[in-house]
Each structure stands twice: as structure tokens, then as C-alpha cells.
Protein backbone atom coordinates (compact mmCIF):
# COMPACT_ATOMS: atom_id res chain seq x y z
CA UNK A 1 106.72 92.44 92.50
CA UNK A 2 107.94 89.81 90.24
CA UNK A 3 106.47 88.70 87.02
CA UNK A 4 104.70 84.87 88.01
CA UNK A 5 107.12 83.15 85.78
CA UNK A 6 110.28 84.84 87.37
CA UNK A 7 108.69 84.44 90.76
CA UNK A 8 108.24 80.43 89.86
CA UNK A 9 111.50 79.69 88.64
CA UNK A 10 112.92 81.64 91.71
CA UNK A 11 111.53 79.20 93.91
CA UNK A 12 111.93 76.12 91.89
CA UNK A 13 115.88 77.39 91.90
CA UNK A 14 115.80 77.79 95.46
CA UNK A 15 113.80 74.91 96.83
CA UNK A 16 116.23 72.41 94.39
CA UNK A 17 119.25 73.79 95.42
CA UNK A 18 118.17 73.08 99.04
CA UNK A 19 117.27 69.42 98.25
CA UNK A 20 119.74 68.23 95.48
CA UNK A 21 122.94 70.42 96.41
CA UNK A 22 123.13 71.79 93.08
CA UNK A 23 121.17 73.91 90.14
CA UNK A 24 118.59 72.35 87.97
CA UNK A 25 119.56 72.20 84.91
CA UNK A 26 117.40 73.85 81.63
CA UNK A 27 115.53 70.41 80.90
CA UNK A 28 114.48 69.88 84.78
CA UNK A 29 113.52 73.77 85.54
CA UNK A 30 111.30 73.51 81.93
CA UNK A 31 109.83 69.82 83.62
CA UNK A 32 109.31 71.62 87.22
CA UNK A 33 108.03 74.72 85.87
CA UNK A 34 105.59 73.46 83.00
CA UNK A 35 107.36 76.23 80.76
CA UNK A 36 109.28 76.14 77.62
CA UNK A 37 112.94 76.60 77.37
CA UNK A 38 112.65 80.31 75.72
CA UNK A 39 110.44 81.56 78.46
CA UNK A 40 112.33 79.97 81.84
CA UNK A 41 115.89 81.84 79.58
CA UNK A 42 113.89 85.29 79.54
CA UNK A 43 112.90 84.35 83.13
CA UNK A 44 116.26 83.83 84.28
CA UNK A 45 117.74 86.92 82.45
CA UNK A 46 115.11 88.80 84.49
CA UNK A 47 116.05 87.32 87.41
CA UNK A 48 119.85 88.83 86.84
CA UNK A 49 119.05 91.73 85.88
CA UNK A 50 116.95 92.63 88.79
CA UNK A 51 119.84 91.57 91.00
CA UNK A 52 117.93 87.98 92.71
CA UNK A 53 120.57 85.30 90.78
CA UNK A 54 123.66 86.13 89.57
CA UNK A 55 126.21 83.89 87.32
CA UNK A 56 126.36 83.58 83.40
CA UNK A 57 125.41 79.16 83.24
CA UNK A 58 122.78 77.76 84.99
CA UNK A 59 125.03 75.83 86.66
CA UNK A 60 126.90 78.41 87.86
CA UNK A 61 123.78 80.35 89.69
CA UNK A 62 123.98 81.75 92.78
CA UNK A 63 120.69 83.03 94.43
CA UNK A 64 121.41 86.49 96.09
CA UNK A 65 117.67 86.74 97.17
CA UNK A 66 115.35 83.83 97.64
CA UNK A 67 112.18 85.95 97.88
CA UNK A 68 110.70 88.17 95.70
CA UNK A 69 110.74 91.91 97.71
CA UNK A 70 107.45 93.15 98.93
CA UNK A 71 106.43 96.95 97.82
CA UNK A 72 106.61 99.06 100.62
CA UNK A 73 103.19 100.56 101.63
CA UNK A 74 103.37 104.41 102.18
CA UNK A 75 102.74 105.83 105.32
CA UNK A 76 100.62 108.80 105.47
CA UNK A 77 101.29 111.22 107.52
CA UNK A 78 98.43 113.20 108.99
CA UNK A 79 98.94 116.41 110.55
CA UNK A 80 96.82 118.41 112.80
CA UNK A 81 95.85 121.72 111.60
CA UNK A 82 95.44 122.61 115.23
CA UNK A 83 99.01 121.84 116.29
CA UNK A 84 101.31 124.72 116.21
């Protein structure tokens, strides 16, 4: 699960690209996001590291995975005692 920031900008990122054509750049993602500058560049190192963006300049982004990935539940397993 992603961090609410990272999961925020991840969106914002996503959602402009569909509507503009192109990346936000740092002054727009810090208006959209209502977060300062040094946060959204932690955010977006996150974001790379974890493998969901990759390219060095914000212009440059590319989104490899638009949604954050859900944690898969585990499946118990029961077994019978009285199966042989």
C-alpha cells in the first residue's frame, strides 16, 4: 500500500497526463496536490523506486502503473483431520 502522498501524486500524474497530453510540472503537481515542493520530490522518488514512474525530469515521466497494488489476502487452507 502506498504512502497517501505517493498514492495522491500518482493519480494527479495520471489523471493530467490523460487530460493535458503531458506531465505537470513541479509548480502545478504542488497547486493540485496542496503539498510543498520537498514533499511531492520525496513523493516522486518513492514512486521510482517502487517501480510505478520511471524517468529522471518530471517531464520526462512515464507511469508504469497507474494504481497503487492491493496486498494480497492469504488464503487459509483448512484441512480435515479426518481425510486420509
Amino acid at each position: 500500500m502506498l504512502p497517501d502522498i505517493e498514492r495522491r501524486v500518482l493519480r494527479i500524474l495520471y489523471n493530467f497526463a490523460n487530460n493535458h497530453g503531458r506531465m505537470p510540472d513541479l509548480t502545478e503537481l504542488e497547486t493540485m496536490s496542496g503539498s510543498n515542493q520537498e514533499k511531492l520530490k520525496q513523493a516522486l522518488s518513492g514512486l521510482r523506486e517502487k517501480g510505478y514512474i520511471m524517468g529522471d525530469k518530471l517531464s520526462e515521466v512515464k507511469i508504469i502503473e497507474a494504481w497503487p497494488r492491493e496486498k494480497k489476502e492469504e488464503t487459509k487452507s483448512y484441512i480435515s483431520p479426518y481425510l486420509d
